[in-house]
N, C-alpha and C. Protein backbone atom coordinates (compact mmCIF):
# COMPACT_ATOMS: atom_id res chain seq x y z
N UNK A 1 79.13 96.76 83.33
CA UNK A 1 80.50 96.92 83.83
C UNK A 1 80.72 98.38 84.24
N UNK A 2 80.17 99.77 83.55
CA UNK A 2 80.32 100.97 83.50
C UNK A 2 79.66 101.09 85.16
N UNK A 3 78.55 100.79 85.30
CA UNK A 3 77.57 100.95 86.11
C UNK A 3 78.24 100.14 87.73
N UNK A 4 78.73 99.01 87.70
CA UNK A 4 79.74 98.54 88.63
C UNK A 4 81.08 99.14 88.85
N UNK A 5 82.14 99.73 88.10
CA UNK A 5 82.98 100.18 87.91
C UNK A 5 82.64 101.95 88.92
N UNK A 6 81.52 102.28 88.03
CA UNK A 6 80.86 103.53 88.88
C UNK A 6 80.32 103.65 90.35
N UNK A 7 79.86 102.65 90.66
CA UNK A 7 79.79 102.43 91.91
C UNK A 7 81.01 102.06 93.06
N UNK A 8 81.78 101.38 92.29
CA UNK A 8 82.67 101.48 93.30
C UNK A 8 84.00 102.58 93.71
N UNK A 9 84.12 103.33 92.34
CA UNK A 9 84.81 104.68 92.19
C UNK A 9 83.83 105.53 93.03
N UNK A 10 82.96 105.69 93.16
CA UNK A 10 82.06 106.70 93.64
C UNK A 10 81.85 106.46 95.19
N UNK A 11 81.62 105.18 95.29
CA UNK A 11 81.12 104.63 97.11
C UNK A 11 82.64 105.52 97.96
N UNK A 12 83.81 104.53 97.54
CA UNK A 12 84.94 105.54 98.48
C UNK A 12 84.53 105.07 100.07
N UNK A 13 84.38 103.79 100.38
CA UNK A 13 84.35 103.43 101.86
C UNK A 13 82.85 103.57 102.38
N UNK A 14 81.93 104.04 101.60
CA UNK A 14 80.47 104.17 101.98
C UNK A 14 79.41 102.90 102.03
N UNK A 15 80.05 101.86 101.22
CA UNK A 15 79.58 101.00 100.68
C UNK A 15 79.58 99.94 102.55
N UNK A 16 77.95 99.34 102.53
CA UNK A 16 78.14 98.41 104.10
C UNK A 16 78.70 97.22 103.41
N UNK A 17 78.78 96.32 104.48
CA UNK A 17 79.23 95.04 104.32
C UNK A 17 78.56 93.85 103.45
N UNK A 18 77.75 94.28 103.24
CA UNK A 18 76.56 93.66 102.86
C UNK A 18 76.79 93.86 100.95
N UNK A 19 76.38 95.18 100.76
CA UNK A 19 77.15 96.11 99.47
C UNK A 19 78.50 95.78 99.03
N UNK A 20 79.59 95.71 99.95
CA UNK A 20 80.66 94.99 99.23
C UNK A 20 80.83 93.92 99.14
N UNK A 21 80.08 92.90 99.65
CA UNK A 21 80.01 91.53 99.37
C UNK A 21 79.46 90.99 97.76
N UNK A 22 78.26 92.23 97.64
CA UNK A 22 77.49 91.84 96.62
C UNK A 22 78.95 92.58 95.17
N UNK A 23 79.32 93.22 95.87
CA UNK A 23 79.98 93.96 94.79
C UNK A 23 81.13 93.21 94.07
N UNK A 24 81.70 92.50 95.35
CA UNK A 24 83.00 91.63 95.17
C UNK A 24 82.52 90.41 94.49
N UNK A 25 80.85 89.58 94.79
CA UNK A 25 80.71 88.71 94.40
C UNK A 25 80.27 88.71 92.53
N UNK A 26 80.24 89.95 92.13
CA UNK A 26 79.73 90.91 90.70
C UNK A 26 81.53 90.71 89.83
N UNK A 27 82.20 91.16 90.75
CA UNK A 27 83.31 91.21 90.12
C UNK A 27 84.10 89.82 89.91
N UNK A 28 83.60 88.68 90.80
CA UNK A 28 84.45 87.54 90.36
C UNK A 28 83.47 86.96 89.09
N UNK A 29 82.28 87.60 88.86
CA UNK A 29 81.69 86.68 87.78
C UNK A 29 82.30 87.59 86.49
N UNK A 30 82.81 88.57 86.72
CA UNK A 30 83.59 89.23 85.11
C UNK A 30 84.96 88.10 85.39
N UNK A 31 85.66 87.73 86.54
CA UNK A 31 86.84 86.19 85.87
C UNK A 31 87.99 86.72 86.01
N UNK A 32 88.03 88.40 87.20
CA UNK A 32 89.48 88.51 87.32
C UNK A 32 90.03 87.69 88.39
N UNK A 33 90.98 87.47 88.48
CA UNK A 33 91.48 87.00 89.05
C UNK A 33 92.41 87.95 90.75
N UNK A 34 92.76 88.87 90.25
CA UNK A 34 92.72 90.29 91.31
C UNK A 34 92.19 91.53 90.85
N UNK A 35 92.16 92.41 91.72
CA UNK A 35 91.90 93.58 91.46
C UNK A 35 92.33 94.43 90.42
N UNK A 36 93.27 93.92 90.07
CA UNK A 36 94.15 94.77 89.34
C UNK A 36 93.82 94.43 88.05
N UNK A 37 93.92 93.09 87.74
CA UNK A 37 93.24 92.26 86.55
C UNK A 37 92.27 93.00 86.17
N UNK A 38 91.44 93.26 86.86
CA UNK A 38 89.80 93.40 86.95
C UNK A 38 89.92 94.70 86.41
N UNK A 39 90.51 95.87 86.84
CA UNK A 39 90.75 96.99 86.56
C UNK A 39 91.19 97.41 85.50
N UNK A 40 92.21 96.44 84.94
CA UNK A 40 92.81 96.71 83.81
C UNK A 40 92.14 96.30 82.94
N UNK A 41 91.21 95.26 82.96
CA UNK A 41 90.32 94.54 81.99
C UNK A 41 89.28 95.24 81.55
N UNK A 42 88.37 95.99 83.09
CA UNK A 42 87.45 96.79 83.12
C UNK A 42 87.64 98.46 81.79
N UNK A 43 88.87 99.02 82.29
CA UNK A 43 89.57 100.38 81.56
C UNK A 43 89.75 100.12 80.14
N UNK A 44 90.62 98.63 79.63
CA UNK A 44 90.50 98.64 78.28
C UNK A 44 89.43 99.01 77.44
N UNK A 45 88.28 99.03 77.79
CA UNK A 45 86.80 99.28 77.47
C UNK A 45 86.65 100.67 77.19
N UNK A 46 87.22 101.48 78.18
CA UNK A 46 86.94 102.78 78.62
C UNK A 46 87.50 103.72 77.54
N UNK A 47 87.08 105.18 77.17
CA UNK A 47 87.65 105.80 76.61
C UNK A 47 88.94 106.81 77.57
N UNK A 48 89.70 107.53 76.64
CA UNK A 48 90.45 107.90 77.48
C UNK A 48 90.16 108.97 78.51
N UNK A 49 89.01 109.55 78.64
CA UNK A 49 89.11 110.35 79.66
C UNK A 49 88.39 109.60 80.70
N UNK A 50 87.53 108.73 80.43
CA UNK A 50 86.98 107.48 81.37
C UNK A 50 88.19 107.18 82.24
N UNK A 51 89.29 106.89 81.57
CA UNK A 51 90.42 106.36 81.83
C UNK A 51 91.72 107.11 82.89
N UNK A 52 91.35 108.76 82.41
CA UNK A 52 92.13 109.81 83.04
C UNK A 52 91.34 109.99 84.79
N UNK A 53 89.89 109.50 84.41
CA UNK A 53 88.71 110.00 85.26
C UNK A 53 89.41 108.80 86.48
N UNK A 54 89.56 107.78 86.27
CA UNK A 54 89.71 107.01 87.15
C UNK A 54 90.74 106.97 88.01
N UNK A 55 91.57 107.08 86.83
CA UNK A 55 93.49 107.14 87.66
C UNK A 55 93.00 108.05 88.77
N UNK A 56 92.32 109.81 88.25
CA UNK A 56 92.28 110.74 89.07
C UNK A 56 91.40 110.01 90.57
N UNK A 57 90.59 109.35 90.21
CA UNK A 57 90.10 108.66 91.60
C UNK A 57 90.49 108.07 92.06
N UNK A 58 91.52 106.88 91.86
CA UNK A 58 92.44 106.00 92.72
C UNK A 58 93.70 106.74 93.53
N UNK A 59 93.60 107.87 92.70
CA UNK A 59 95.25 108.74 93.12
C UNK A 59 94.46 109.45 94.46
N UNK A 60 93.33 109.81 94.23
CA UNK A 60 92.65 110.35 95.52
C UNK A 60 92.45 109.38 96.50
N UNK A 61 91.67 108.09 95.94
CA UNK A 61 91.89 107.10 97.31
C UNK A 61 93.52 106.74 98.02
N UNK A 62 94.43 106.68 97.31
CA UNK A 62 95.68 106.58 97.87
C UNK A 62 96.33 107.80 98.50
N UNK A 63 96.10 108.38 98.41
CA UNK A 63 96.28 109.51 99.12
C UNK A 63 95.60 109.32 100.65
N UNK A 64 94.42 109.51 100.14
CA UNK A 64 93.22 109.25 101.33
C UNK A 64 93.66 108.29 102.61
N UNK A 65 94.21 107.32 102.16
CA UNK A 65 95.17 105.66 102.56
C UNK A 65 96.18 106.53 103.54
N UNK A 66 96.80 107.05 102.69
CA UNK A 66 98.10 107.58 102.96
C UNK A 66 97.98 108.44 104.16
N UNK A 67 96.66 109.46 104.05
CA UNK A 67 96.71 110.05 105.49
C UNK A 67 96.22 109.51 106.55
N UNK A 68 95.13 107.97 106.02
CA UNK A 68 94.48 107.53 107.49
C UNK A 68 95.89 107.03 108.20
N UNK A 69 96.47 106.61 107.32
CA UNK A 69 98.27 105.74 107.90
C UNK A 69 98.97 106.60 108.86
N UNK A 70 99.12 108.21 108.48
CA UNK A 70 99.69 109.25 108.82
C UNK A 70 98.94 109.15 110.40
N UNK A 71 97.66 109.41 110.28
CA UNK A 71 96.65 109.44 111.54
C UNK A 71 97.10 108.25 112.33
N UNK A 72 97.01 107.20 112.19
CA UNK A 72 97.28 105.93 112.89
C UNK A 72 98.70 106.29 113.21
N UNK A 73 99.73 106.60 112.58
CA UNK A 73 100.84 106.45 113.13
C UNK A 73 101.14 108.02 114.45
N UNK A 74 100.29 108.89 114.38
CA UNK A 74 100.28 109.90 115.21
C UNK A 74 99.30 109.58 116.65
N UNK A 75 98.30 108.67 116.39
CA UNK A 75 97.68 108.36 117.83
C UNK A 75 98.78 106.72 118.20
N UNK A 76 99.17 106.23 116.77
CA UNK A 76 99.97 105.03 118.00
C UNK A 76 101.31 105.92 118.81
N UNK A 77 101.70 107.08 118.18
CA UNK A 77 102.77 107.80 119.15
C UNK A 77 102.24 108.10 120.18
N UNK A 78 100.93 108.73 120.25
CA UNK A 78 100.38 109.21 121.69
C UNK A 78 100.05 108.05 122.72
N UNK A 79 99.61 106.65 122.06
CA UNK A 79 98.89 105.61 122.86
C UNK A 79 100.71 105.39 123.30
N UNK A 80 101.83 105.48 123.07
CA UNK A 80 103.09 105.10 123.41
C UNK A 80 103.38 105.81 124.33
N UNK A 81 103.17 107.59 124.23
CA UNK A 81 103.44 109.05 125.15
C UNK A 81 102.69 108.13 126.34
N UNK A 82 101.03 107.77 125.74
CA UNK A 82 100.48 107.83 127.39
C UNK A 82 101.17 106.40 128.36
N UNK A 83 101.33 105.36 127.36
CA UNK A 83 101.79 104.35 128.08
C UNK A 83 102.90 104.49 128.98
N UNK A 84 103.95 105.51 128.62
CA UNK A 84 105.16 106.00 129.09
C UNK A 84 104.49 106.86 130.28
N UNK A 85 103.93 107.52 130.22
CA UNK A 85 103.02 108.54 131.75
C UNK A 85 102.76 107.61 132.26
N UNK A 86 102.14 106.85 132.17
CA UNK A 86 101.43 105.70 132.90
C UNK A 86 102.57 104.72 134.02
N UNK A 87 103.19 104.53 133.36
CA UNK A 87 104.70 103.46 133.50
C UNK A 87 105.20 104.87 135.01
N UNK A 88 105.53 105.98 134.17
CA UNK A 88 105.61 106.98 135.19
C UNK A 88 104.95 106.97 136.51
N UNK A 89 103.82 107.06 136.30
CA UNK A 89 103.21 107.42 137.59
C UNK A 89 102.72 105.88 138.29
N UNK A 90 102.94 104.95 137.84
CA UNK A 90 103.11 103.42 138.36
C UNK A 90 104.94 103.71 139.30
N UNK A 91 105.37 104.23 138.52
CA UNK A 91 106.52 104.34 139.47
C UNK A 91 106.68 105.04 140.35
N UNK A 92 105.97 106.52 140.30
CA UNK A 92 105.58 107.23 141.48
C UNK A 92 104.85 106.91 142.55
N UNK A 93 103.42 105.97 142.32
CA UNK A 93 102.67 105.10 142.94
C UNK A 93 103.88 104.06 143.99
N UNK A 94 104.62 103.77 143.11
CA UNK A 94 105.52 102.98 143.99
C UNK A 94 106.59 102.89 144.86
N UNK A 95 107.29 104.31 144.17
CA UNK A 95 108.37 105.27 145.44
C UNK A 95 106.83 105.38 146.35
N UNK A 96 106.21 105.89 146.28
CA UNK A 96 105.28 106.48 147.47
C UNK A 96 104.95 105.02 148.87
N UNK A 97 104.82 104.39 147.81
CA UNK A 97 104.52 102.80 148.72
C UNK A 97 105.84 102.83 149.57
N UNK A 98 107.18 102.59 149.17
CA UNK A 98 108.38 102.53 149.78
C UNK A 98 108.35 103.66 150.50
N UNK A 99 107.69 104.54 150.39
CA UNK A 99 108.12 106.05 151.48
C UNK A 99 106.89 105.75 152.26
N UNK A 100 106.00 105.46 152.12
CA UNK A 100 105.05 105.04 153.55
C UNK A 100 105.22 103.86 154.19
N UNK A 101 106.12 102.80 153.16
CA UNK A 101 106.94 101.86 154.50
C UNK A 101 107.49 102.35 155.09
N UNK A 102 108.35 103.06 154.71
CA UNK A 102 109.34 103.56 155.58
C UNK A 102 109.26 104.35 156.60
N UNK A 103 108.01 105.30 156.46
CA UNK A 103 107.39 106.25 157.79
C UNK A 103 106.55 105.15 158.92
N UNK A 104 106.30 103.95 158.15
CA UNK A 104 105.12 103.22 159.05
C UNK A 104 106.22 102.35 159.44
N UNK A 105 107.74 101.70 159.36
CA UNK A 105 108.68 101.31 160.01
C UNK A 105 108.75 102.25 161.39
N UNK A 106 109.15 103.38 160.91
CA UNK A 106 109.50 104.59 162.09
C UNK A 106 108.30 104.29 162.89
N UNK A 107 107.37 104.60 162.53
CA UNK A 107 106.00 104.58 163.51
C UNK A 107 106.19 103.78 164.29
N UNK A 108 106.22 102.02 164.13
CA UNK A 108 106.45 101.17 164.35
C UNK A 108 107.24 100.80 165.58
N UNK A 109 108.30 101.70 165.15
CA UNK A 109 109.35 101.02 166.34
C UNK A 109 109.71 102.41 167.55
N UNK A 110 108.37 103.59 167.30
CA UNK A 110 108.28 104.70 168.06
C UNK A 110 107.15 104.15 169.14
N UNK A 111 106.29 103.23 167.91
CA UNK A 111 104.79 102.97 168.94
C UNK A 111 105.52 101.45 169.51
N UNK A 112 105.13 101.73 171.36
CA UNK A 112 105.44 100.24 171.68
C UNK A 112 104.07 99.67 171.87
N UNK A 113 102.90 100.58 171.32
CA UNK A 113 101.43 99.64 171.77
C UNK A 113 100.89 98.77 170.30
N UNK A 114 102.27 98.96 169.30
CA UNK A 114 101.98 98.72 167.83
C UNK A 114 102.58 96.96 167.96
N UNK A 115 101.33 96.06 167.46
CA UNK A 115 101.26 94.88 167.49
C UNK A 115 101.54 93.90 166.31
N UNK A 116 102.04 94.83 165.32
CA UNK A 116 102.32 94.01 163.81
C UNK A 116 103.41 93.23 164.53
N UNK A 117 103.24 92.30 163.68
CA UNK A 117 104.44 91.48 163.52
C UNK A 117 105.38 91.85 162.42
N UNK A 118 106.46 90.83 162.22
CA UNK A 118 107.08 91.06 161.04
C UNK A 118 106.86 90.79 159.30
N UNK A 119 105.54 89.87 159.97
CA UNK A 119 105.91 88.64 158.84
C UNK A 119 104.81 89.27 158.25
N UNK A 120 103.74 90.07 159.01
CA UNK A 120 102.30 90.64 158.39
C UNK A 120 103.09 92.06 157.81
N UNK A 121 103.91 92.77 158.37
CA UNK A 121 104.33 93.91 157.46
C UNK A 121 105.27 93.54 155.81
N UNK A 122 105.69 92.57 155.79
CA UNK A 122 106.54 91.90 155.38
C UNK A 122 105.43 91.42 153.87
N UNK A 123 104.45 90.69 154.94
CA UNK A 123 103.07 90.54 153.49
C UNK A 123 102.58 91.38 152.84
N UNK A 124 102.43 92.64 153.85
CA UNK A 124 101.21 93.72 153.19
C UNK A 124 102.53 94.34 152.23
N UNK A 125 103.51 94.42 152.58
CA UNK A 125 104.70 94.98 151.60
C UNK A 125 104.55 94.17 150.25
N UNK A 126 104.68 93.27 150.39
CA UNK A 126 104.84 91.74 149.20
C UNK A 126 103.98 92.22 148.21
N UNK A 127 102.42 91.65 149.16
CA UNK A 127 100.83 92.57 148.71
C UNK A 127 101.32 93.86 147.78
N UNK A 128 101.48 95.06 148.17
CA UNK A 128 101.53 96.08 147.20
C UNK A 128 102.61 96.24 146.72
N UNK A 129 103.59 95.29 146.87
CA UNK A 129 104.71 95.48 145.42
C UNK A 129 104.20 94.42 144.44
N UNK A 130 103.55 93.43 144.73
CA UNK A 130 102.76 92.46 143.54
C UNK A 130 101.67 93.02 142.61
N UNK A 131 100.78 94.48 144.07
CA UNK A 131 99.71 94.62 142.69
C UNK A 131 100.40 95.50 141.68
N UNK A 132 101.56 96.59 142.27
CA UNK A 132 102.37 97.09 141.57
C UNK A 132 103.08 96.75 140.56
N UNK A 133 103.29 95.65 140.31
CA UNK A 133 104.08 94.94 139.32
C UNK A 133 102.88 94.38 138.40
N UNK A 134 101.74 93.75 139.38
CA UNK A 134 100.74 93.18 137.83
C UNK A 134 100.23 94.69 137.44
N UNK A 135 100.00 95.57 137.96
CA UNK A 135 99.59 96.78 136.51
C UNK A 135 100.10 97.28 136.10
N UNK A 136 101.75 96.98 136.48
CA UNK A 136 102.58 97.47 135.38
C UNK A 136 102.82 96.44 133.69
N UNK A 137 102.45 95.04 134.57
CA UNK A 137 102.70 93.80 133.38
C UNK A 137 101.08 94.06 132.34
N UNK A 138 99.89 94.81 133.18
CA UNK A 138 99.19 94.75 132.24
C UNK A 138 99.45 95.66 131.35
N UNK A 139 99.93 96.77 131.59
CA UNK A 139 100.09 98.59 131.16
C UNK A 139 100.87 97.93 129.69
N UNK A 140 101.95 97.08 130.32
CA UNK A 140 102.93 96.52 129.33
C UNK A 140 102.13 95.43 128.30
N UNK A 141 100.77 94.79 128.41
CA UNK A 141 100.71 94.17 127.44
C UNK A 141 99.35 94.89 126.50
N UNK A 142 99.20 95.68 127.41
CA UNK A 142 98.26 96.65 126.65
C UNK A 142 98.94 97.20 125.25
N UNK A 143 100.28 97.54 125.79
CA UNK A 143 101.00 98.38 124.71
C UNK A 143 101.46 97.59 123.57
N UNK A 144 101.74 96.02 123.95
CA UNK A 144 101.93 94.99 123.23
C UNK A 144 101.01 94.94 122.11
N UNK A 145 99.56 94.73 122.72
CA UNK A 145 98.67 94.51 122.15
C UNK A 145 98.44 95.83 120.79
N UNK A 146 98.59 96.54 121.38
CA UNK A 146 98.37 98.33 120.72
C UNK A 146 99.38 98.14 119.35
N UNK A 147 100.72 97.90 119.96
CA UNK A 147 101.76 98.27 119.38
C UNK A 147 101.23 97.01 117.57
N UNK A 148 100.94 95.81 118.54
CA UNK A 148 100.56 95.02 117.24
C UNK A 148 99.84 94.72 116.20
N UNK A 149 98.48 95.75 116.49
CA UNK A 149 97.60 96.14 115.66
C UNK A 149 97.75 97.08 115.40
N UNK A 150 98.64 98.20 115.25
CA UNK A 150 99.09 99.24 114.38
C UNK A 150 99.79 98.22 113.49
N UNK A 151 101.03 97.82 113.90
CA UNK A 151 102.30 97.34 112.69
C UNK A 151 100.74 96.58 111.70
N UNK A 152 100.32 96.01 112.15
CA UNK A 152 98.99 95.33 111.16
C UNK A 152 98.63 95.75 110.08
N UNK A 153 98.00 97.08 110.94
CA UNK A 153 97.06 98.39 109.87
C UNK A 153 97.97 98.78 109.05
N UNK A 154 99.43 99.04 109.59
CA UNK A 154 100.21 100.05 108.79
C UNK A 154 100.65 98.72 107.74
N UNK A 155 100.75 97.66 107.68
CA UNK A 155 101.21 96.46 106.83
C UNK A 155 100.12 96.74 106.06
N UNK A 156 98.59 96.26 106.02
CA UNK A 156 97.52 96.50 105.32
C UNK A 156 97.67 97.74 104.40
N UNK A 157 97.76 98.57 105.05
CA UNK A 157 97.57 99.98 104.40
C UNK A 157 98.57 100.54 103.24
N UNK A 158 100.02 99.92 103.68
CA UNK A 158 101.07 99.50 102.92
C UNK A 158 100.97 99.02 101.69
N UNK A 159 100.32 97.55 102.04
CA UNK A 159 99.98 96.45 100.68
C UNK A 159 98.96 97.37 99.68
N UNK A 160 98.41 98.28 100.34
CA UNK A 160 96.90 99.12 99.57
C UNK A 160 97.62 99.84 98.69
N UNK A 161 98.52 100.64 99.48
CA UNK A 161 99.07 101.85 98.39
C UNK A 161 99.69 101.20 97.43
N UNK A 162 100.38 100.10 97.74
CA UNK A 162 101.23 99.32 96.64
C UNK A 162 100.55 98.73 95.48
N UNK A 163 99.77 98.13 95.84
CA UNK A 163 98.64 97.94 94.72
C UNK A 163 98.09 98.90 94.04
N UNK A 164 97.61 99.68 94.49
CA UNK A 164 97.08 101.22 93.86
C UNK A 164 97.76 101.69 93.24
N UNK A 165 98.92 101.94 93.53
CA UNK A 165 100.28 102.64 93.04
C UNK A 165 100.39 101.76 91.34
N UNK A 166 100.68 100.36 91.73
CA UNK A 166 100.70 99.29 90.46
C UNK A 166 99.40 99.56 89.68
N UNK A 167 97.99 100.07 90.25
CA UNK A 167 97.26 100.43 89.16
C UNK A 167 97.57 101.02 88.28
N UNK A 168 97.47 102.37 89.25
CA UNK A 168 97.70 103.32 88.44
C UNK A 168 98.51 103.57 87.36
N UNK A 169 100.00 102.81 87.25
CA UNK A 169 100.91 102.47 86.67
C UNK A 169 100.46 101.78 85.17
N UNK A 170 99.54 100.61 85.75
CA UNK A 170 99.29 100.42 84.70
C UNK A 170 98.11 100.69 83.80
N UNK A 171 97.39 101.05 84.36
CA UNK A 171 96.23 102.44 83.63
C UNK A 171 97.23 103.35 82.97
N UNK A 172 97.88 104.30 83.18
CA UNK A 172 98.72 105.04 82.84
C UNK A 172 99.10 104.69 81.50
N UNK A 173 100.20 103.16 81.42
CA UNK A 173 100.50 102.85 80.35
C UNK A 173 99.44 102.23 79.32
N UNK A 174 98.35 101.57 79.90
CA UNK A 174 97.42 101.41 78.95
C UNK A 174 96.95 102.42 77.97
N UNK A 175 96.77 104.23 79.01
CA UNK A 175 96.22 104.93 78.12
C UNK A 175 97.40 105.57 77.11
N UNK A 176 98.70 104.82 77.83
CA UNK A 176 99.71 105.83 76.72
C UNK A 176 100.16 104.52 75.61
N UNK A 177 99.89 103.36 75.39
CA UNK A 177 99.49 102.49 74.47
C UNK A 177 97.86 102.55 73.27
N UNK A 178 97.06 103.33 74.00
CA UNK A 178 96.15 103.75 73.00
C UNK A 178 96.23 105.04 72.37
N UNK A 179 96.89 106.00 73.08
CA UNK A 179 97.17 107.05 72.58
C UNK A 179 98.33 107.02 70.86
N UNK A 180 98.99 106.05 71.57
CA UNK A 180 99.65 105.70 70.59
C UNK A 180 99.45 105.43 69.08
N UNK A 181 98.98 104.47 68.99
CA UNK A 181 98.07 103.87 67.90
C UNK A 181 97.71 104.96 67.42
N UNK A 182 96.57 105.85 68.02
CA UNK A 182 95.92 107.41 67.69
C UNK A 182 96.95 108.18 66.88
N UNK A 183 98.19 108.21 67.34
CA UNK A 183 98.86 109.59 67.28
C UNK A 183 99.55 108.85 65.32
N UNK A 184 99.41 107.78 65.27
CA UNK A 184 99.58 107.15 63.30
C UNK A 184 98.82 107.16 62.59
């Protein structure tokens, strides 16, 4: 249990997929039922600085949590900044379209050897206000997409600290329930 317990305080995200499978499948044959179980079951064992040793490592992984969250929530602001530039210069792209209709109208009705019709200026207009609009609808579901696997991570990452937090809590009182006993 010392030797499992140690490995996974120590790995800290190093561990492949492969390694935490075997690790997770180690821990359902000790019969917790969650993590927390497992933890608390595991520590009763432990002496108290075993016990101080660990809190101090979970308080570091939550932390750790806490800034990848910080990070994620500072590039989903930028993936938002750029989506907003983007949206921008889709709209600049598109005043520009309307200002070269409008010079190629003039042209138009300056040149009498100019053979468009109406219905072909009328299309090619249609034409680049449609592709204009689908890369703005993709720009927009890009951000959709973006926007929804952050709220995800940051939900995940959420549920992590909360749990951790409840460890620690109750490590804490475990070791101030043995201390107890000690101090009669």
């Amino acid at each position: 249990i010392t030797d499992l317990t140690n490995k996974v305080l120590n790995a800290q995200g190093s561990l492949s997929l492969v390694e935490q499978k075997q690790l997770f499948d180690q821990i359902d044959k000790i019969g917790g039922q969650s993590p927390i179980s497992v933890l608390v079951d595991l520590t009763s064992t432990f002496d108290q600085n075993t016990v101080r040793l660990i809190i101090g490592k979970l308080e570091r992984l939550r932390e750790a949590i806490k800034a990848t969250l910080a990070a994620d929530e500072a590039n989903h602001e930028k993936s938002v900044a750029t989506f907003k530039a983007m949206i921008e210069k889709l709209q600049e792209l598109e005043d520009e379209i309307r200002n070269d209709e409008e010079k190629s109208k003039v042209q138009l009705k300056s040149n009498e050897n100019a053979k468009i019709s109406e219905t072909e200026r009328k299309a090619t207009n249609e034409l680049l206000e449609k592709q204009s609009n689908t890369a703005r609808e993709a720009s927009e579901a890009q951000l959709e997409v973006a926007t929804d696997n952050y709220e995800s991570r940051t939900a995940d990452r959420s549920r992590s600290i909360a749990i951790i937090t409840q460890v620690i809590q109750l490590l804490k009182a475990s070791e101030q329930e043995q201390q107890a006993p000690a101090a009669l």
